[in-house]
Protein backbone atom coordinates (compact mmCIF):
# COMPACT_ATOMS: atom_id res chain seq x y z
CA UNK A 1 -89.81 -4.43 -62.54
CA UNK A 2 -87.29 -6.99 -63.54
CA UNK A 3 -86.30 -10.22 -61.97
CA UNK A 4 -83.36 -10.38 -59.79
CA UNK A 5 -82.10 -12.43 -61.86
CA UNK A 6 -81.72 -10.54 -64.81
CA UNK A 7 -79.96 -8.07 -62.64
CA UNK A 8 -77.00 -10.43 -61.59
CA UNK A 9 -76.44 -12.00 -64.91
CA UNK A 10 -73.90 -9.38 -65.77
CA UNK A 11 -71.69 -9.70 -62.54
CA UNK A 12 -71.18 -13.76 -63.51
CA UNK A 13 -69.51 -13.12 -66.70
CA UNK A 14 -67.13 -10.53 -64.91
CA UNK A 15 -66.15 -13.03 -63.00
CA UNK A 16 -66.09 -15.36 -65.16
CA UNK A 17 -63.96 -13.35 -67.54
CA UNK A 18 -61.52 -12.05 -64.85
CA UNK A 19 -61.20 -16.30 -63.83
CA UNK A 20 -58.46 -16.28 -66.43
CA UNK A 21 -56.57 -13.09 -65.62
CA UNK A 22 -56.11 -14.77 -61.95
CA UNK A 23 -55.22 -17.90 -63.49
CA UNK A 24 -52.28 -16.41 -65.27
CA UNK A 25 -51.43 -14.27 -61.98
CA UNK A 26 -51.35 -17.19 -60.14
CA UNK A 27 -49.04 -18.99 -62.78
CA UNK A 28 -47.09 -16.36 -62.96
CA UNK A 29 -46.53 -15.89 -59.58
CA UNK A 30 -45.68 -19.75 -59.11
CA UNK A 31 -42.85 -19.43 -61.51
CA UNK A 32 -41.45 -16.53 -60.00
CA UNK A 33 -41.64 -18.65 -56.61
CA UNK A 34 -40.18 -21.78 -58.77
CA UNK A 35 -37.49 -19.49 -60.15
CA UNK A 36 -36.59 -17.88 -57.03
CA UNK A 37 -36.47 -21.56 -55.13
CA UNK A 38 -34.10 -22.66 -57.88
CA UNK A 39 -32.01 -19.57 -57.65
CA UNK A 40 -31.88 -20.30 -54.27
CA UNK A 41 -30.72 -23.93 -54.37
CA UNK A 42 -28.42 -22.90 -57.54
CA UNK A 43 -26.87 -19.90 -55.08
CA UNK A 44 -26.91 -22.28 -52.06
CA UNK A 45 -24.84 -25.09 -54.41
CA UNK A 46 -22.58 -22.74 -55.80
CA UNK A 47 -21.66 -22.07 -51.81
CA UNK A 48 -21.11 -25.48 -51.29
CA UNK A 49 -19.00 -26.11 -53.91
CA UNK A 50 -16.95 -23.12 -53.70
CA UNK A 51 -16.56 -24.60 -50.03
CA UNK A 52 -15.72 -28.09 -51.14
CA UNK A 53 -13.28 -26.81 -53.44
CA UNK A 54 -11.81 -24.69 -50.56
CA UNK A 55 -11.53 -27.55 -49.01
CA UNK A 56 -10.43 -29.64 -51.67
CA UNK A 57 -7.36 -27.12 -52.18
CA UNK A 58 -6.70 -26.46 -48.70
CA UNK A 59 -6.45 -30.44 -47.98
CA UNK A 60 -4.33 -30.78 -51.59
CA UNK A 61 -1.73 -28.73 -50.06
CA UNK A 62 -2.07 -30.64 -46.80
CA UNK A 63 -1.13 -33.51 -48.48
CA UNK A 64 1.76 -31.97 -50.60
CA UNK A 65 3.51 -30.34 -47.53
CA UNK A 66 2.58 -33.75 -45.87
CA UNK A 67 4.41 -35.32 -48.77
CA UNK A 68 7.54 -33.17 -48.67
CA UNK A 69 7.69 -33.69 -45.22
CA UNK A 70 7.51 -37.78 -45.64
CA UNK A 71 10.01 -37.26 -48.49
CA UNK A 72 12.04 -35.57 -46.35
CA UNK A 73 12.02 -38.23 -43.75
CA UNK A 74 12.69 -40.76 -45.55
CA UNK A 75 16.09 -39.17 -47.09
CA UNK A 76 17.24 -38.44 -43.34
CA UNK A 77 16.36 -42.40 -42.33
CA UNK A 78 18.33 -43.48 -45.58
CA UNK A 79 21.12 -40.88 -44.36
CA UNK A 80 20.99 -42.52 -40.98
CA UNK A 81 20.38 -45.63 -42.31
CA UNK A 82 23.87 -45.48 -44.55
CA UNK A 83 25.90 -43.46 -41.79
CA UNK A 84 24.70 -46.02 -39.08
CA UNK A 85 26.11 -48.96 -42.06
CA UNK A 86 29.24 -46.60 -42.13
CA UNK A 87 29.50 -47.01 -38.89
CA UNK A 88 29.55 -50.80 -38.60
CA UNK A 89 32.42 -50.63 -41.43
CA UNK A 90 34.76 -48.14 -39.55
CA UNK A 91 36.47 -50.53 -37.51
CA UNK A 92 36.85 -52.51 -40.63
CA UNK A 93 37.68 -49.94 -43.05
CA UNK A 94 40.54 -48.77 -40.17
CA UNK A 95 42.05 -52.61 -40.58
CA UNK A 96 41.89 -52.71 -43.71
CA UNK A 97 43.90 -49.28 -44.35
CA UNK A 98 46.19 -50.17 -41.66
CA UNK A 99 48.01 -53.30 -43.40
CA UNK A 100 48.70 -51.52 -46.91
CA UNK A 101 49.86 -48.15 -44.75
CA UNK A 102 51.97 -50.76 -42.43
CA UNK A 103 53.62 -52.11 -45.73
CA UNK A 104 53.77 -48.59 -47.26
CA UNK A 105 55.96 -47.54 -43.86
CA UNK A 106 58.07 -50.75 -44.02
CA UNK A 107 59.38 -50.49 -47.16
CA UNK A 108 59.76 -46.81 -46.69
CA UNK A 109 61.96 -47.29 -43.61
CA UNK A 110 63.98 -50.19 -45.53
CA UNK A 111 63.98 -48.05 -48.55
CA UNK A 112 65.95 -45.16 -46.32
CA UNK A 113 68.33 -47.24 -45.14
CA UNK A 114 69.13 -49.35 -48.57
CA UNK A 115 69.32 -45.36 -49.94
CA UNK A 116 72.39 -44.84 -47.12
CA UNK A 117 73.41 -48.05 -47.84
CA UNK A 118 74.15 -47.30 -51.85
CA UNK A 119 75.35 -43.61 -50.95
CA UNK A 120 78.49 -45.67 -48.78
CA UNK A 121 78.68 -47.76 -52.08
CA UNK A 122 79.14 -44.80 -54.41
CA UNK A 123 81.52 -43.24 -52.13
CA UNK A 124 83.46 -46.55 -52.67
CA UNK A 125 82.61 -46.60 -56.21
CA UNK A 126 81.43 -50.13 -56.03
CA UNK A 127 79.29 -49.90 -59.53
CA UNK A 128 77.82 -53.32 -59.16
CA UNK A 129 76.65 -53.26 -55.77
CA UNK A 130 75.30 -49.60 -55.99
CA UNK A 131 73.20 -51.11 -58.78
CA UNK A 132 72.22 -53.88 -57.16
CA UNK A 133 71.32 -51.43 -54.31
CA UNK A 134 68.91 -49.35 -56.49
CA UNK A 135 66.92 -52.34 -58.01
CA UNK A 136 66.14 -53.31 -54.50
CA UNK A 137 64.90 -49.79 -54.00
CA UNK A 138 62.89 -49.61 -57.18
CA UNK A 139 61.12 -53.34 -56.31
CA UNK A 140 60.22 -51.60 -52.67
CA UNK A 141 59.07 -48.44 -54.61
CA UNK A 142 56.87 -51.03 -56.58
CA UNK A 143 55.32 -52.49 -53.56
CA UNK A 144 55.00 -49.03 -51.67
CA UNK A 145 52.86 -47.81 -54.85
CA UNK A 146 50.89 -51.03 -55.17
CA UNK A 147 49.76 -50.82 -51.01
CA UNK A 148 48.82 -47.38 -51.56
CA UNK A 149 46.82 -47.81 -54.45
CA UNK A 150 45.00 -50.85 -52.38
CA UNK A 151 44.40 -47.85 -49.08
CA UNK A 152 43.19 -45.82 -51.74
CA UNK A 153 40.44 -48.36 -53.19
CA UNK A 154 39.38 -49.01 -50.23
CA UNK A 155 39.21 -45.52 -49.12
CA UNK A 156 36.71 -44.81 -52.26
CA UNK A 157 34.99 -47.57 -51.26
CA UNK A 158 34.33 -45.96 -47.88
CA UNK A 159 33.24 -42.21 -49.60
CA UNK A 160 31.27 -44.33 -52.33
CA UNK A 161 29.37 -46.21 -49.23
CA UNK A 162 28.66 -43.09 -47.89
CA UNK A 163 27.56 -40.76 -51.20
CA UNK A 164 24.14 -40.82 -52.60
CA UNK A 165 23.38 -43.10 -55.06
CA UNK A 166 24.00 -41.37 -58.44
CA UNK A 167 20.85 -43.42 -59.55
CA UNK A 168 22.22 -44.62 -63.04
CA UNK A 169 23.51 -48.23 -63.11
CA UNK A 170 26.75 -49.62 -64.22
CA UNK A 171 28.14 -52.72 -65.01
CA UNK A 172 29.75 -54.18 -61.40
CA UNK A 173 31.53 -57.23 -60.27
CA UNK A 174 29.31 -59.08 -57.46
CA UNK A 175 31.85 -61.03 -56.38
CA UNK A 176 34.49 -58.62 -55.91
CA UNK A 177 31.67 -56.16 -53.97
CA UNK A 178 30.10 -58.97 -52.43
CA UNK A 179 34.62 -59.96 -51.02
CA UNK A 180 34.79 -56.69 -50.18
CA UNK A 181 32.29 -55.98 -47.67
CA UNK A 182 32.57 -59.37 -46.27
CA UNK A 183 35.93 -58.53 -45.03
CA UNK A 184 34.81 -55.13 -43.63
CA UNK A 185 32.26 -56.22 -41.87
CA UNK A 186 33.87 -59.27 -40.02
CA UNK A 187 37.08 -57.10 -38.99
CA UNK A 188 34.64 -54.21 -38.39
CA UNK A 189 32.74 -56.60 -35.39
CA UNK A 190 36.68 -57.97 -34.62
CA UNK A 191 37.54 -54.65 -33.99
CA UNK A 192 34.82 -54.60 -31.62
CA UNK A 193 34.53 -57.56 -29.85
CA UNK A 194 37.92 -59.18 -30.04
CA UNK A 195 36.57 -62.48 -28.58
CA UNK A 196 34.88 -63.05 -31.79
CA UNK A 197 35.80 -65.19 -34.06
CA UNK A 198 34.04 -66.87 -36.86
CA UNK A 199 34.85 -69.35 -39.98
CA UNK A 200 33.78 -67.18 -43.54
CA UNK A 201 33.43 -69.38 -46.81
CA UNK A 202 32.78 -67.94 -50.20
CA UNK A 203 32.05 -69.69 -53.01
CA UNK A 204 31.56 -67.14 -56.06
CA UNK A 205 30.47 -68.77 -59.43
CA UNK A 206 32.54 -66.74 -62.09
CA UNK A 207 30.15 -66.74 -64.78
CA UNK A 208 27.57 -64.07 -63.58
CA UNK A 209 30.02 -61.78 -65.11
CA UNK A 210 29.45 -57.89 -64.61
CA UNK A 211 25.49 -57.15 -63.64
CA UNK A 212 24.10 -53.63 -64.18
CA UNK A 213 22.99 -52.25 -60.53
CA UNK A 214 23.62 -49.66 -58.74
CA UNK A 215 26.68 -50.29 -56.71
CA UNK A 216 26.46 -48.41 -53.48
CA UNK A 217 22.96 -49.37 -52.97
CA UNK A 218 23.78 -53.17 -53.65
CA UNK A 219 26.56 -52.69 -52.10
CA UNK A 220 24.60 -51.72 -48.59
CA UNK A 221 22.15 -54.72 -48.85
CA UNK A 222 24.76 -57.14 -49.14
CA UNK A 223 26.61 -55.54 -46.15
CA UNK A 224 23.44 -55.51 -44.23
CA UNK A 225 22.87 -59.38 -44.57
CA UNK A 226 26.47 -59.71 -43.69
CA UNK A 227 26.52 -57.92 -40.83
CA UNK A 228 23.26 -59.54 -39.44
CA UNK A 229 24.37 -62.49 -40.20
CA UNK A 230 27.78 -61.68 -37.68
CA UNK A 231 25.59 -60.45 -35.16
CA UNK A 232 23.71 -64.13 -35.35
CA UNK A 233 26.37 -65.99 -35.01
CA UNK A 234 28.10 -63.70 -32.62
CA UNK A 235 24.31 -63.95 -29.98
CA UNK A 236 24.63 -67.73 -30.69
CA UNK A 237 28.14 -68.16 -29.94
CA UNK A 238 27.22 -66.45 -26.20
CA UNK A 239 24.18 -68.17 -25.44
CA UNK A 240 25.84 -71.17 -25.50
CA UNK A 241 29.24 -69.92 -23.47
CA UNK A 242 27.03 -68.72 -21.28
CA UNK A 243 24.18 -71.10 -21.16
CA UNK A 244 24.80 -74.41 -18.37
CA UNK A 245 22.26 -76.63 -20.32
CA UNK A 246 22.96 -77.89 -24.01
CA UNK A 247 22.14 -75.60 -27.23
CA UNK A 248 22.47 -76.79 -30.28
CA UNK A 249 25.78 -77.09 -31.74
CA UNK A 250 26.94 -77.60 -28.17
CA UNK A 251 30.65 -76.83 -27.09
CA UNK A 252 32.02 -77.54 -30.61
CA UNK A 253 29.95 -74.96 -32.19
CA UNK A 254 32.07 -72.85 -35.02
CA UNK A 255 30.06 -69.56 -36.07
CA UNK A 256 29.82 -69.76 -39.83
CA UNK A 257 28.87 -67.20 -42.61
CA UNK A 258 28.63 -68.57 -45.86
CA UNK A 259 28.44 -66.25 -49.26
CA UNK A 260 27.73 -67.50 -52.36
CA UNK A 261 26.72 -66.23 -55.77
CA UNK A 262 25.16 -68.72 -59.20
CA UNK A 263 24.06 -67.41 -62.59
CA UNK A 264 20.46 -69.21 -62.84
CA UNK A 265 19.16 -69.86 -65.92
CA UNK A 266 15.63 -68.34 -67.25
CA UNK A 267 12.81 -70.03 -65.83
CA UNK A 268 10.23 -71.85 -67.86
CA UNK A 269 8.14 -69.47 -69.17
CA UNK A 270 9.75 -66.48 -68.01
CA UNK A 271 8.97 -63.57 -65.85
CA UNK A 272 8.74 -60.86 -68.41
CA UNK A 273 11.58 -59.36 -69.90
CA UNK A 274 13.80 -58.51 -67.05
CA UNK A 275 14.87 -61.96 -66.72
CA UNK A 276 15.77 -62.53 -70.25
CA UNK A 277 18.99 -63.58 -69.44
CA UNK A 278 18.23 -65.63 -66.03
CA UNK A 279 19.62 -64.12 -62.77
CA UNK A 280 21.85 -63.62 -60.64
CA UNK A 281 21.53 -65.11 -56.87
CA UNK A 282 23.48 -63.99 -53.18
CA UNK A 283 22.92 -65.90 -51.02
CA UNK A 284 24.37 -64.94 -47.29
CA UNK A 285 23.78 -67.52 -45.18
CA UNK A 286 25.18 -68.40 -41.17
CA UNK A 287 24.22 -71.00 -38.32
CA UNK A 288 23.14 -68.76 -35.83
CA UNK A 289 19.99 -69.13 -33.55
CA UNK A 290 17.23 -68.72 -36.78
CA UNK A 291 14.68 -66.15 -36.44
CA UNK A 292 11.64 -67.22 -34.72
CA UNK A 293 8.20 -68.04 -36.83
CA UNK A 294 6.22 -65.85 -35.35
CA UNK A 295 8.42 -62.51 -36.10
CA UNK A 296 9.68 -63.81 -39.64
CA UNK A 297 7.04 -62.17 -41.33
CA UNK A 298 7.53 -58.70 -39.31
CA UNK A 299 11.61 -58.58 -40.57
CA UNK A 300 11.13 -56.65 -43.68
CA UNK A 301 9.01 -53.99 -41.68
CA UNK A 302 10.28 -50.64 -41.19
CA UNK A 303 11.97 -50.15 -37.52
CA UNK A 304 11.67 -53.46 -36.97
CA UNK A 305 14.41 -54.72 -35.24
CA UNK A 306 15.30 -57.75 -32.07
CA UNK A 307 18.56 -56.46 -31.72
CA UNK A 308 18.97 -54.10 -28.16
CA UNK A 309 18.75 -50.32 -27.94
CA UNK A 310 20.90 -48.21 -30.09
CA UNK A 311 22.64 -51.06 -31.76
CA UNK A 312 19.93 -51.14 -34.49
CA UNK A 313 18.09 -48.86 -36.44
CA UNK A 314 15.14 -51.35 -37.73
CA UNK A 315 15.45 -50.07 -41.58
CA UNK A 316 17.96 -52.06 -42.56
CA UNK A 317 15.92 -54.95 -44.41
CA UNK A 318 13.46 -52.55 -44.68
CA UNK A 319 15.50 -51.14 -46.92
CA UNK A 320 17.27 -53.45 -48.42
CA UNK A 321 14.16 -54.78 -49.72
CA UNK A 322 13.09 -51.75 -51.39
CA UNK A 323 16.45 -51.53 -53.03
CA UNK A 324 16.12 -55.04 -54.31
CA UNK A 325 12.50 -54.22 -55.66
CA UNK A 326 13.85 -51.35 -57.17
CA UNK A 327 16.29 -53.45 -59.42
CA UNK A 328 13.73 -55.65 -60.37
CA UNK A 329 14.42 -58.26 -57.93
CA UNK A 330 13.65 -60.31 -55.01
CA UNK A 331 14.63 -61.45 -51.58
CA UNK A 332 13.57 -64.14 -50.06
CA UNK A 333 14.79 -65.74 -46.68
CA UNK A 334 14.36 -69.38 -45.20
CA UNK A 335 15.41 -70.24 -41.61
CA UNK A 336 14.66 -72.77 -39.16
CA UNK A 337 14.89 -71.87 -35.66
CA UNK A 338 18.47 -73.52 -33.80
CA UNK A 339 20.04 -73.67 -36.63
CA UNK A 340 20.58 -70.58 -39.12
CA UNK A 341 18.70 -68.32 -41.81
CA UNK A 342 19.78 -67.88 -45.51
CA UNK A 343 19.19 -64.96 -46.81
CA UNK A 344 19.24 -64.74 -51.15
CA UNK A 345 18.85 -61.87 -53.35
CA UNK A 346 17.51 -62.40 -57.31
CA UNK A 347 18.93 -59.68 -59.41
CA UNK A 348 17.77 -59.95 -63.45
CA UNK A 349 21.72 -61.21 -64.76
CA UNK A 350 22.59 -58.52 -67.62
């Protein structure tokens, strides 16, 4: 009989040749695992993204219809912005139409009566005076036509204040925009207060020439300085009426508003091409009560505003200053409190 041994020798190299089989088994069955946990994480990534990028899109048109709507906005502040401007000039603009439409009726009444007046003379058949009759009429015809053109500049004016910007520039005349709205906007606040009263000066440097902006947007920054600079002098000229102790300028104080423009040369070095041929300067200035230090640096903020309730919108500087920026300017302001604020505006000259 054999050995036990013997006997099991055969069952070790069974298992020792099925060690392999297992071995690959095993391997194999790992790398379905592997595969299936990276199928998994590749699904579960996909998911995500398609999720982010839901999300993505979904907050992309957030933001666009958030954009629209701010675009929106901002077009219906302008609007109110320039019809709240328009507003300020109305009293002006109706003063300013009156005189030429007072001369235009004048002359038209005198006109009727010299016309009577030369039909007597023909009846006569007094040749001379009948012609001296009709030059008279013709020189009043002259002056009728020359007040109505002047009602109907300034009633452009008014429709061009009030129109969008057409957005392409064109050569203007500072000075003669800058005399314009001056005028409007000190009868516009006569019109309103008619205890106001206040000394302009205007000293426009002839040089500067024509300047390529865009004249109804210009034109409402220079109005808006203006007209704050009224409504300084105007709160000054109150306080002290109404004040018992001494302000500064005391009982001999004169509201002033002072506009000037100057052609300034390039500066030393330059600042780029848009000030190849120097610049232009505004400068609005008045001796009102100053703005105080700690709101100066507030003023150019939209909605910012010191003036009451419903007598300012806050986006006037705002806006101005954008307009300014847009032109490839600046505006700066200095004031010292009791005693005024200039306001000037750097335009690149043409």
């Amino acid at each position: 009989m054999k050995p036990p041994e013997y006997k099991k020798k055969p069952n070790l190299k069974r298992k020792n040749s099925s060690a392999p089989t297992r071995l690959k088994t095993y391997a194999f069955l790992i790398g379905i695992l592997i595969l299936s946990i990276l199928a998994l994480l590749q699904y579960r990534n996909n998911r995500q993204k398609s999720t982010i990028n839901n999300q993505l899109r979904n907050q992309k048109k957030d933001l666009e219809n958030t954009l629209h709507t701010l675009q929106l906005t901002q077009k219906q502040l302008i609007q109110s912005e320039k019809m709240a401007s328009l507003g300020e000039l109305t009293a002006g603009i109706a003063h300013e139409i009156q005189n030429p439409l007072n001369f235009v009726n004048n002359f038209s009444e005198v006109n009727t009566e010299l016309i009577d007046e030369m039909n007597h003379e023909i009846d006569k058949g007094n040749l001379p005076e009948v012609k001296s009759i009709a030059k008279d009429i013709q020189e009043n015809q002259n002056k009728i036509t020359e007040h109505g053109k002047r009602a109907d500049v300034i009633v452009k004016g008014m429709l061009q204040h009030s129109r969008s910007s057409s957005g392409v520039k064109e050569p203007t005349n500072i000075n003669a925009l800058a005399d314009e709205y001056l005028r409007l906007a000190y009868h516009g606040l006569r019109a309103k207060d008619k205890s106001f009263n206040a000394t302009m000066k205007t000293n426009y440097d002839p040089s500067i020439g024509l300047v390529n902006v865009l004249p109804q947007d210009i034109g409402r920054v220079i109005l808006n300085l203006i007209t704050n600079a009224f409504y300084a002098v105007s709160e000054k000229a109150k306080m002290i009426s109404q004040t018992p102790y001494p302000l500064e300028g005391g009982p001999d104080y004169q509201p002033t508003v002072t506009i000037m423009t100057k052609h300034q040369l390039p500066l030393p070095g330059g600042r780029g091409s848009d000030g190849a041929n120097g610049f232009v300067e505004i400068s609005v200035s008045d001796n009102g009560p100053g703005i105080p230090a700690h709101i100066l640096d507030k003023i150019f903020q939209p909605f910012f505003t010191t003036k009451p309730t419903g007598q300012g919108t806050g986006l006037g500087l705002s806006l101005s200053y954008d307009i300014v920026k847009s032109h490839g300017g600046e505006i700066k302001v200095t004031t010292k409190e009791g005693e005024g604020t200039e306001f000037i505006i750097q335009l690149p000259a043409s």
